[in-house]
Each structure stands twice: as C-alpha cells, then as structure tokens.
Protein backbone atom coordinates (compact mmCIF):
# COMPACT_ATOMS: atom_id res chain seq x y z
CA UNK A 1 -21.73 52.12 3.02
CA UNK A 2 -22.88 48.49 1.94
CA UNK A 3 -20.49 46.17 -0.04
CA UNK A 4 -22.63 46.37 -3.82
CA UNK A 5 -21.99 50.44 -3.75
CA UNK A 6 -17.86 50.39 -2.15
CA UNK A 7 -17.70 47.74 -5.35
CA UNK A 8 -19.53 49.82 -7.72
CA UNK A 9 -16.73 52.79 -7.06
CA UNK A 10 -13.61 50.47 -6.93
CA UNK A 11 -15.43 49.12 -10.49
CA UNK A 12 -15.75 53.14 -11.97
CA UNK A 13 -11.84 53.28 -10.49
CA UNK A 14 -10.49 50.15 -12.02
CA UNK A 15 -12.40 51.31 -15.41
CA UNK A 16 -10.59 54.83 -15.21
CA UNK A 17 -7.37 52.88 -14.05
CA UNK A 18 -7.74 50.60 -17.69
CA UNK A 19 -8.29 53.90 -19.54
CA UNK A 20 -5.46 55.19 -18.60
CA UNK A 21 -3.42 51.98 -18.64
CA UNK A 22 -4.10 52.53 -22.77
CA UNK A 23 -3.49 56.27 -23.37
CA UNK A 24 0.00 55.75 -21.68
CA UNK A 25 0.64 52.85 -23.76
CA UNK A 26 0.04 54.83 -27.12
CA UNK A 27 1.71 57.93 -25.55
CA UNK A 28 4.75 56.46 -25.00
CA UNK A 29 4.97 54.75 -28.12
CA UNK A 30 4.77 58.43 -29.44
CA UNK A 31 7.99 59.54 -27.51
CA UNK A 32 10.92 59.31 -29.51
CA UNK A 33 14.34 57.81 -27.85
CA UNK A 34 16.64 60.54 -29.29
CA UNK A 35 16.08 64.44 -29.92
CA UNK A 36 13.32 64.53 -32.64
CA UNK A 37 11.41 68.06 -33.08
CA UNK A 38 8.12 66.74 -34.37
CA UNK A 39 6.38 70.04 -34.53
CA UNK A 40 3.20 70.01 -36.50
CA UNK A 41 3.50 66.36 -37.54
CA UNK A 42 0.37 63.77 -36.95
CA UNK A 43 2.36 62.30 -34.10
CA UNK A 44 2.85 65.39 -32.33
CA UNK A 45 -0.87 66.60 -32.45
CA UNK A 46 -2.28 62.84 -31.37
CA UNK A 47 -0.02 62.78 -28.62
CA UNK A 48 -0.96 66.78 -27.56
CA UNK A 49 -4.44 65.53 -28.03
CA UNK A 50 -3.62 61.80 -25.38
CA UNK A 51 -2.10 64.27 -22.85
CA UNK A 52 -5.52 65.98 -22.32
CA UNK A 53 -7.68 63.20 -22.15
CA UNK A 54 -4.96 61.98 -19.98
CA UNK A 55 -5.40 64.67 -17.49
CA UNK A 56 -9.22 64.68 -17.43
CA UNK A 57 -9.04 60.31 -16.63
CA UNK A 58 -6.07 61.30 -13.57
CA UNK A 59 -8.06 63.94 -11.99
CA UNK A 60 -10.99 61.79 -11.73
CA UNK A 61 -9.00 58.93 -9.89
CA UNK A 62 -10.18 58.97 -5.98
CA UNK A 63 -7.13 59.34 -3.61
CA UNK A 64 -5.81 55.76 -1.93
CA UNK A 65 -5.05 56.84 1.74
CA UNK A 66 -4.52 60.44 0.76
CA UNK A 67 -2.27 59.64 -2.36
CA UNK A 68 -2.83 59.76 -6.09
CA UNK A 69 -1.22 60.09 -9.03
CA UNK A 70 0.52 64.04 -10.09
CA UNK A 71 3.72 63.13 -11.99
CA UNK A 72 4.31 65.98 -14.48
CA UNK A 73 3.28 65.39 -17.82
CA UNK A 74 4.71 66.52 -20.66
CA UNK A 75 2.18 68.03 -23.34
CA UNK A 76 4.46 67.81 -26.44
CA UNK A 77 6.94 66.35 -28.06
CA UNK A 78 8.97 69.30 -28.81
CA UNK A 79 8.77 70.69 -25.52
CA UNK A 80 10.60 66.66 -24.86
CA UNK A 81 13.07 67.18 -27.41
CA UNK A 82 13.97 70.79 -26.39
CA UNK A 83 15.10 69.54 -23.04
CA UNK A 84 16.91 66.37 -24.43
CA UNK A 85 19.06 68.87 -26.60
CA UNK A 86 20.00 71.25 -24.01
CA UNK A 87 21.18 68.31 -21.72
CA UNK A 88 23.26 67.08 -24.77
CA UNK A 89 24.67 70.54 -25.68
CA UNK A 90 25.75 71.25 -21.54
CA UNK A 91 27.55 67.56 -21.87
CA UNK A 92 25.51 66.58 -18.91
CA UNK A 93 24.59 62.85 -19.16
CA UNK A 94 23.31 61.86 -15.78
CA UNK A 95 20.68 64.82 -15.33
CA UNK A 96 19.59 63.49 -19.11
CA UNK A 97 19.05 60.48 -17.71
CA UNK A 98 17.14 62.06 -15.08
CA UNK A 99 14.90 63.09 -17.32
CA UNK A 100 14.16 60.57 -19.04
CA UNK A 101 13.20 59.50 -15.71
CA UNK A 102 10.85 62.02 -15.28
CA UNK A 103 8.94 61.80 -18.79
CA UNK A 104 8.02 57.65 -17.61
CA UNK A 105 6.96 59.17 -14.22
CA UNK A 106 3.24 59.35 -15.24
CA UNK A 107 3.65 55.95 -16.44
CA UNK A 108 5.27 54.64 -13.29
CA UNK A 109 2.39 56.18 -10.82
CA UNK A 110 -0.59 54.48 -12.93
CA UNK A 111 1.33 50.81 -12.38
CA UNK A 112 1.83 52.33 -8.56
CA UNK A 113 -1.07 52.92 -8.34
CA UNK A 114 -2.76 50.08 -9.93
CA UNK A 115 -0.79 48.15 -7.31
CA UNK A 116 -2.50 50.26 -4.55
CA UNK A 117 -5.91 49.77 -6.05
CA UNK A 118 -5.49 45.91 -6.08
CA UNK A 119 -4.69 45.45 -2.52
CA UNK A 120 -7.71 47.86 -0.78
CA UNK A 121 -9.73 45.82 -3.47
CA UNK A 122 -8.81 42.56 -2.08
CA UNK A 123 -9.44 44.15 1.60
CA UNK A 124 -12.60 45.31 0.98
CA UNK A 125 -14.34 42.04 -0.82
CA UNK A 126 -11.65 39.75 2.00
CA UNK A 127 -14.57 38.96 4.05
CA UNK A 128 -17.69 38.41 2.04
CA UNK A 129 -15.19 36.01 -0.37
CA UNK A 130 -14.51 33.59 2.70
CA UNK A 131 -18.22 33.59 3.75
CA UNK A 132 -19.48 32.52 0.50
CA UNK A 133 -16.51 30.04 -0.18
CA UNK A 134 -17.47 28.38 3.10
CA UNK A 135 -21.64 28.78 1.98
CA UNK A 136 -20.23 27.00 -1.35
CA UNK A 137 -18.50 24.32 0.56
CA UNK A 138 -21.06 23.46 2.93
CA UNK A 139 -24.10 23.45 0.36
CA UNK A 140 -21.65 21.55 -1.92
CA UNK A 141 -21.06 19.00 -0.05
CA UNK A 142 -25.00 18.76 1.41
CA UNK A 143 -26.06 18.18 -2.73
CA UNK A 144 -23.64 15.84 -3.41
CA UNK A 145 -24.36 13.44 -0.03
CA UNK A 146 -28.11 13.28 -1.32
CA UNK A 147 -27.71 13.18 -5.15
CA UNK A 148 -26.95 10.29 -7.29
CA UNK A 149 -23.82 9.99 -9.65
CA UNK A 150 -26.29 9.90 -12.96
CA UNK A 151 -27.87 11.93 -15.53
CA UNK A 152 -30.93 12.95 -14.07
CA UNK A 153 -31.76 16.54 -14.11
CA UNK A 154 -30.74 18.55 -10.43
CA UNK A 155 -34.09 19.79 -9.51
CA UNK A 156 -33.12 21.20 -6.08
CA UNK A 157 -33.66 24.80 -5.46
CA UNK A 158 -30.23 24.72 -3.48
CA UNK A 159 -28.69 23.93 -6.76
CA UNK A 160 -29.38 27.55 -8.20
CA UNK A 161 -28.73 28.93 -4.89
CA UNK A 162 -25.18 26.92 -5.67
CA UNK A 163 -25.53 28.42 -8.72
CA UNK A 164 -26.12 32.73 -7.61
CA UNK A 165 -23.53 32.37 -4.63
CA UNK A 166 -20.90 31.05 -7.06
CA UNK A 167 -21.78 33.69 -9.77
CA UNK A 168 -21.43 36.33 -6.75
CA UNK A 169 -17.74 34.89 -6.33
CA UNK A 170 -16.83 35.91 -9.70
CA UNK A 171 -18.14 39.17 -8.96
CA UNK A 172 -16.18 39.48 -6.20
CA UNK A 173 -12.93 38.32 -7.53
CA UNK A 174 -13.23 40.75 -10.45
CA UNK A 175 -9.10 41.29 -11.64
CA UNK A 176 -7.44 40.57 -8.32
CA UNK A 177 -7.22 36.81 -9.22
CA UNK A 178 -6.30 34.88 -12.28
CA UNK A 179 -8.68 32.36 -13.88
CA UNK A 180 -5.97 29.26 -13.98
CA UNK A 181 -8.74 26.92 -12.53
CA UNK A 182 -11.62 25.38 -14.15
CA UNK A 183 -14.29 28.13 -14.25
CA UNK A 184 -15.49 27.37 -17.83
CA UNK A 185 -15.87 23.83 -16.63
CA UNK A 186 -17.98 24.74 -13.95
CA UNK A 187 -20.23 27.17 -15.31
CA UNK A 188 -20.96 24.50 -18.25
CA UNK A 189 -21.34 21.51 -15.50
CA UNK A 190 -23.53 24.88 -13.93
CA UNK A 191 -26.01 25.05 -17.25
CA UNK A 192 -25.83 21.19 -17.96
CA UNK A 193 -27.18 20.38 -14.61
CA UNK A 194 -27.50 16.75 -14.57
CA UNK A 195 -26.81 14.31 -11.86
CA UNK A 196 -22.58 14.00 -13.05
CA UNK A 197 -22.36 17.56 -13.21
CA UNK A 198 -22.78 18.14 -9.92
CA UNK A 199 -20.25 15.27 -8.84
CA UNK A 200 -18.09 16.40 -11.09
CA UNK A 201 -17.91 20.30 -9.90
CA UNK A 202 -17.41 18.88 -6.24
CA UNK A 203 -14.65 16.52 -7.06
CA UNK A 204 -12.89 18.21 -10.24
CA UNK A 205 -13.88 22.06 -10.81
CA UNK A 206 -14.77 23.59 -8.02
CA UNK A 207 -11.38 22.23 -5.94
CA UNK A 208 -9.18 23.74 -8.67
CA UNK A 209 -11.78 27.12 -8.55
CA UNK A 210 -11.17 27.03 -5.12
CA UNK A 211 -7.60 27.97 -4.86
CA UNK A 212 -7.86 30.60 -7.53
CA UNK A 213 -10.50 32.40 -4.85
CA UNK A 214 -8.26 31.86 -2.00
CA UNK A 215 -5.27 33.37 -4.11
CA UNK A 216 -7.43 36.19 -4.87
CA UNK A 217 -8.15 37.00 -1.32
CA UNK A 218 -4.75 37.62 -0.32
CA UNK A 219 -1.37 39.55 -1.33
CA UNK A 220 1.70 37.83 -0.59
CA UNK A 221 3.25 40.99 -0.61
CA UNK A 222 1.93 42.87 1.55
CA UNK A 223 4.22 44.59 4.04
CA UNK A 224 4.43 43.26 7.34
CA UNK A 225 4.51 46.44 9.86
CA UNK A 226 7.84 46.58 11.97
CA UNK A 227 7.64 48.94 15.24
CA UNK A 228 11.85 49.01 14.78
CA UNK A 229 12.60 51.83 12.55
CA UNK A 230 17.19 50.72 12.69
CA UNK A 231 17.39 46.85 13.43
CA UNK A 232 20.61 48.11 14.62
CA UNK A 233 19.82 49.79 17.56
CA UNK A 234 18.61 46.60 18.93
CA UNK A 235 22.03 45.41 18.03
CA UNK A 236 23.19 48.01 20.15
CA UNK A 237 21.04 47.36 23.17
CA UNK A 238 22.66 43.46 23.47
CA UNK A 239 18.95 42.16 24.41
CA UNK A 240 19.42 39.16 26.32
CA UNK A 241 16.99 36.27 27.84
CA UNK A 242 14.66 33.70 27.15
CA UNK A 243 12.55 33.86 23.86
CA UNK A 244 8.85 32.34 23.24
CA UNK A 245 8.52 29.44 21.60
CA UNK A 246 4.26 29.02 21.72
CA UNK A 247 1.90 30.19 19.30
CA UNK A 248 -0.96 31.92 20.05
CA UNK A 249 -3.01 29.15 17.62
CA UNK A 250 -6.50 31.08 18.99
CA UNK A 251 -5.70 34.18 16.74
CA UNK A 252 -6.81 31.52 14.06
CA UNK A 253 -10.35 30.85 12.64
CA UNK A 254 -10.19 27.39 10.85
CA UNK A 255 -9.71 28.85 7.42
CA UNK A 256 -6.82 30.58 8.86
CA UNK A 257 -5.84 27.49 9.87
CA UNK A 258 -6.08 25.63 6.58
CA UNK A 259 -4.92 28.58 4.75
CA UNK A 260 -1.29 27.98 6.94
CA UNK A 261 -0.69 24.19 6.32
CA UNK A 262 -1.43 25.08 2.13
CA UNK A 263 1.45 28.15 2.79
CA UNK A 264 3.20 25.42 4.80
CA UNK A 265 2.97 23.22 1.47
CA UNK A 266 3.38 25.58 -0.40
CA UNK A 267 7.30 26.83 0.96
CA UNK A 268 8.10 23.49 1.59
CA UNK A 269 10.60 21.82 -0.78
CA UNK A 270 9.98 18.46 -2.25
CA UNK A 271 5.95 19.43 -2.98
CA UNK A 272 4.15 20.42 -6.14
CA UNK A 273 0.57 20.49 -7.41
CA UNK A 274 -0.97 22.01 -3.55
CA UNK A 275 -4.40 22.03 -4.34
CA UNK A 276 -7.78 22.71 -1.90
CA UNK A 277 -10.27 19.92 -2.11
CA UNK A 278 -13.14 19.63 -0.30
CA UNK A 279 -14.16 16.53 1.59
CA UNK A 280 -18.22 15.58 0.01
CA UNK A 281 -19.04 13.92 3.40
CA UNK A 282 -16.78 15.40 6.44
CA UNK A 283 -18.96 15.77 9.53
CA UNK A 284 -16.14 18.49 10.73
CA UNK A 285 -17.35 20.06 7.20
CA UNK A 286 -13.45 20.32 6.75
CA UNK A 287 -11.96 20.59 3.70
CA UNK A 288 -8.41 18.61 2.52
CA UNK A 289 -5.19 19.75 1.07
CA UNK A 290 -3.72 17.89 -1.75
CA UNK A 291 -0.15 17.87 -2.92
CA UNK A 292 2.29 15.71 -4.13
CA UNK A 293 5.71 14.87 -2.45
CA UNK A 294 8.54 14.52 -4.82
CA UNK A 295 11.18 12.24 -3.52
CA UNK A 296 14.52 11.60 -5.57
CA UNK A 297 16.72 8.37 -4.95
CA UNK A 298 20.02 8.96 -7.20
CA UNK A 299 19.89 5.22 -7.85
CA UNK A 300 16.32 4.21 -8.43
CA UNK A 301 15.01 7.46 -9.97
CA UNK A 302 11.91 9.92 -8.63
CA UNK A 303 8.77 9.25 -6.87
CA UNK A 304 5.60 10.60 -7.14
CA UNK A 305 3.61 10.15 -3.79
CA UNK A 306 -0.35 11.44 -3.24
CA UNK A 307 -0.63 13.22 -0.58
CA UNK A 308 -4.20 14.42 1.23
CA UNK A 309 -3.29 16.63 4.91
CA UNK A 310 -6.75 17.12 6.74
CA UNK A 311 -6.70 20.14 8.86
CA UNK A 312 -8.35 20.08 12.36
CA UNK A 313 -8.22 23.67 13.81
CA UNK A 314 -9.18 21.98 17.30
CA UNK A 315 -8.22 23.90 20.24
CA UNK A 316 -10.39 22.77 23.06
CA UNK A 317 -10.34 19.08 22.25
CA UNK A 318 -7.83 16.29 21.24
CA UNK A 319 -7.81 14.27 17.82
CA UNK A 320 -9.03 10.68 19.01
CA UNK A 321 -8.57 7.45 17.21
CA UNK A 322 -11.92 7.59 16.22
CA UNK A 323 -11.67 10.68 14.19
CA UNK A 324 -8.36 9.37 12.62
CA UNK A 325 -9.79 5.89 11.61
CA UNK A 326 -12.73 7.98 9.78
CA UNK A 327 -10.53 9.72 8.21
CA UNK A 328 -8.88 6.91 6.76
CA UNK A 329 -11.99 5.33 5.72
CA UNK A 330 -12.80 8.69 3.97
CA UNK A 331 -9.26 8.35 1.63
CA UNK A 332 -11.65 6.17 -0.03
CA UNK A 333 -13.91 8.76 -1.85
CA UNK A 334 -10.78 10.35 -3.01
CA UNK A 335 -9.48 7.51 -5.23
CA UNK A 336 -8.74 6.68 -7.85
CA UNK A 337 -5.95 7.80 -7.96
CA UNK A 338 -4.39 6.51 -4.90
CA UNK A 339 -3.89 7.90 -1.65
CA UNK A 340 -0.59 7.06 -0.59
CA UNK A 341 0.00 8.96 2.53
CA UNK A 342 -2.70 10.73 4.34
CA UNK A 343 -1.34 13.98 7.01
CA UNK A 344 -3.23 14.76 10.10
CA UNK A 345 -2.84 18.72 11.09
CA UNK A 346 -3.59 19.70 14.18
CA UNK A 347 -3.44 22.77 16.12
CA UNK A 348 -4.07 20.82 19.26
CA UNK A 349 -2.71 17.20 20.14
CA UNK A 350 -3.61 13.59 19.45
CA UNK A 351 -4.46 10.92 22.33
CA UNK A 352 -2.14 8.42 23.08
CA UNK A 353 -4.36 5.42 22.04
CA UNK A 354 -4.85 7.33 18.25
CA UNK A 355 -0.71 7.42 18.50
CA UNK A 356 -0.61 3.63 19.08
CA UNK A 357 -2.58 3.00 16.42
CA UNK A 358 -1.13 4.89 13.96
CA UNK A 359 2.42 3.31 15.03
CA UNK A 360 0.97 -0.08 14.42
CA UNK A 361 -0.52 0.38 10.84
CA UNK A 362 3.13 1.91 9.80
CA UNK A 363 4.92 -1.33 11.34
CA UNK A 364 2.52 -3.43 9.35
CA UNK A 365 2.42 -0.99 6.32
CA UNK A 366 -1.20 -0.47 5.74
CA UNK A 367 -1.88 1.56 2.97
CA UNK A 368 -1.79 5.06 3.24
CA UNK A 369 0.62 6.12 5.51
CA UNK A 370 -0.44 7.90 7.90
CA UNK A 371 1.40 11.22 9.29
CA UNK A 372 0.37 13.14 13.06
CA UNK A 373 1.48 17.10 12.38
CA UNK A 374 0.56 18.38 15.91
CA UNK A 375 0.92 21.72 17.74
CA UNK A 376 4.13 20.85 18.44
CA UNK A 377 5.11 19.64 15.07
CA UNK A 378 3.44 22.69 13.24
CA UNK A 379 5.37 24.72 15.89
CA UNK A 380 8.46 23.33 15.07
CA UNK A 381 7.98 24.00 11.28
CA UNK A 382 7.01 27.35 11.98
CA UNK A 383 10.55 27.85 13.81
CA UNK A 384 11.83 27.12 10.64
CA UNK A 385 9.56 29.55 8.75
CA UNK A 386 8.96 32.98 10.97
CA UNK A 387 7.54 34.63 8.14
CA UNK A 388 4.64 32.54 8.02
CA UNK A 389 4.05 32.98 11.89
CA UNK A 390 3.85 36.45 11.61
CA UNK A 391 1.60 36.78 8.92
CA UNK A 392 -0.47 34.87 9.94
CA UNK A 393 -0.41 36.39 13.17
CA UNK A 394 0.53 33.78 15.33
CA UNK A 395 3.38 35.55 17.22
C-alpha cells in the first residue's frame, strides 16, 4: 500500500475519531450526577437518539493491533438511574462507584484510543517527514546561497518546489503536532515571494517550523520494551561483573544524531529556548542547535548566554582545526544577536592541533567561546541520562 492511500484511511479514522469525540461530549452532558428518571423528557430521547449514532461511528473504527473500542453503552437515562437507585437502596457505595465507572467507559476508550491512533500515525508518516525536512533544508539553503537579500521577485522553479514539499509537510503532520511555530509567517513569506522573504523563512520561520515537525515525528512516551518481566528476580540472581560503558554511535543516522544533542538540551538544566536552525551555507549541509544557557550568580544577578552547538555525526573521521575555524567564521551569519559560546558535538574525536587551538582562543578570550563535546564527553552525559541512550538506541 503507498503512503497517499495508508493516509487517506488514518484521515477517514481520525474524522470518525472527531465524530465521536462530540457525541460523547453532548452525551455526557446529558447524564445526570444523582438518580434522575427522565423518562419521556427531550433529554432522554436526544440522548437515546446520540447512543445510536454512537454505535454506528464505533463499529466503523478499524481495529489498532487487534483492539478497538466495546465499552458498554448505556442507551437511556432511566435504565442509568435505575441502577444508581438500587445501589443506593442495597447501601452499597463502592460498587456505585463502580458504576459510575462503567457509564464513562465509552468515553475513556475513544481518548484510549485516540492515543493509539496518534502514535501508528506518527509511525507511518516517521519516514517520509525526515526525507522532506532534509529536501527542505538542503534546497533551503541552495536558494538562499544564490539569492540576494532584496525585493526582487523569486523566479526560481526550486522556489515552488520549496513551496509543494513544504505544503506536503503540513499534510503530513496533520493533528500529531501543534502549530506553536511560525507557519502563517511562512506561508505569507511563501505567497509574497520576494527576495527578503526567502531570507527571512531560512533565518526566522522555517527554524521555528522546524522543531514543530520534529516534535511531530516523535512520542516521548512511547514505551520502551523491557525483556525483564520482575526487576526483582535480577535482584535475586546477584549479577556481578564489568558493565559497558561504549555506545554503539553507528545505530545513528545524523538526524538521529542531532535529534540527541536537542534531547540532550532539552533535559539539561540551566537551558531554555532549544531551537533547530539551519546553517544557509554549511558544506556538511548540517544544521545548528540554538539555546540559551541560564546562569545565576546570587550576587550579580542572571545571565543570558547565546548558545549555537553544531552537530558532526562523524564516525570515520576526526573534527580538524580546519572545520572548527569555519565554523567559527560561520557564527557570523548568525548575528545579530550575538553568539557568545559556540558547542562542537561530535560523535567521533577532535585532533590534537584543533584542541590547541581552541585552548589558546579561551586563554586569550576570543569571542565566542568555544566548547569540544566529543564521544567521550557525549558518553559521559549519557551516563548521566540512560533514558536517552536507550531510546535512542545507543545501548
């Protein structure tokens, strides 16, 4: 089955999942909290008349690895009532309560499985959502190393292309991620098309955009699969010996890669605002991280640092001094505002002479800073953050 029909059934699914989203809403509004015999009142025949169309929507919901909704539903009000009173007259409080339990159940399975939906969703449209952020990047940053900062009109047949692939995105994304970035800036800098348009989608909108779609590709919530069904019977067992301490860093592709230092960021305390950019002229075609680190003196108050980490997902190859010194330069087309302390992640390691030189520029203080995360730093932090290292599959 191709991608366009697998979405055009999740679509059909999410619309029956919305439909049913509102006749719970008004049916439970209809429910009384106490014993209330309704009997042929207007309340009693809508929500007689919600039940049905209820149970048409439910049946038409496709199973989610072989479950689906089938709470009981209660088809009127009296029938509700009836039960309430008999649980009041036998004095028995906790199987009332029970109950009431059961008459939310329907309710309960449509947020399940609203849940469930979400998270196959996001599976299915994972891949095709990385390809075309990385298309987007890439043709992105080809535009803006060729056109002018002015407003001339874009005529480049890449631009619609820009234009389609991002459009696709949204298509993609559908519910699973919420619009907090600036997609209404974009799609206007989109129609405007003019020289400062484009500059201003690489270096304003589609950054911001950018995380939203990463967000959207992933559940943080996902359960991690344990082969250990009682943690205690490897208690039991006293395991003894040595444990590993190296990553397997080639389970990573470099979005992966990029994906972990923003978690990294993200968990870290003393950092707010993590935010993708995306370099407009990186010859690696990588794409930065920017936070900022929050650091409190008790005497002399808080301060606000910039702070841009460049991600190298190298494996076969060491970071030289001439790929840090270009990075530096590059700091440049960041500003204003400053850059006050540019981070170098690595999954590999840096040469000795890069080391020397970023020792020297700290002892003279050359603005920014300058920070080396390598594979043994990351590992390190990882130590510190297991969870990360599993999901991302790294151990």
């Amino acid at each position: 089955m191709d991608l366009d029909t697998a979405l055009h059934a999740f679509d059909r699914t999410e619309a029956n999942i919305v439909r049913l989203e509102k006749l719970w809403k008004e049916m439970s509004g209809l429910i009384p909290d106490s014993v209330a015999f309704e009997g042929g009142s207007p309340e009693n025949i809508r929500y007689r008349d919600l039940t049905r169309s209820f149970e048409e929507i439910r049946s038409a919901l496709p199973s989610i690895d072989g479950w689906r909704p089938s709470a009981e539903l209660f088809n009127d009000l009296d029938q509700i009532a009836q039960i309430r009173f008999d649980h009041l007259e036998l004095d028995e409080p906790l199987s009332r309560h029970q109950f009431d339990r059961s008459v939310d159940a329907p309710g309960e399975e449509i947020a399940d499985y609203r849940q469930r939906y979400s998270r196959k969703r996001r599976q299915v449209v994972r891949a095709r959502l990385e390809q075309l952020s990385a298309e987007f990047d890439r043709m992105l940053a080809a535009l803006v190393g060729r056109i002018p900062n002015n407003r001339e009109l874009v005529d480049e047949p890449e631009y619609d292309q820009l234009e389609e692939i991002f459009a696709e995105i949204d298509r993609l994304l559908g519910t699973s991620s919420p619009r907090r970035g600036r997609w209404g800036d974009l799609r206007r800098h989109f129609h405007f098309r003019q020289g400062h348009d484009l500059h201003d989608i690489a270096n304003l909108d589609w950054p911001s955009v950018r995380s939203d779609v990463a967000a959207g590709m992933y559940d943080d919530y996902e359960p991690v699969p344990v082969d250990v069904d009682d943690l205690g019977t490897l208690t039991d067992g006293r395991p003894s010996g040595p444990v590993t301490t190296a990553l397997d860093w080639g389970a990573l592709d470099d979005e992966q890669f990029e994906r972990l230092a923003f978690n990294i960021l993200t968990e870290a305390s003393g950092y707010e605002n993590i935010q993708w950019l995306m370099k407009t002229r990186a010859a690696d075609r990588g794409r930065d991280l920017q936070a900022t680190r929050v650091r409190i003196d008790p005497l002399s108050g808080t301060r606000r640092d910039r702070v841009i980490v460049q991600c190298k997902h190298w494996l076969s190859k060491s970071v030289t001094l001439h790929d840090i010194s270009n990075n530096v330069a590059q700091m440049r087309l960041w500003e204003p505002p400053v850059v006050d302390v540019l981070v170098v992640a690595t999954s590999g390691h840096f040469t000795a002479d890069a080391v020397q030189w970023v020792e020297k520029r700290d002892e003279a203080r050359e603005r920014p800073t300058v920070e080396l995360w390598s594979r043994g730093h990351l590992e390190s932090l990882l130590a510190q953050r297991p969870n990360l290292a599993v999901t991302f599959g790294l151990r």
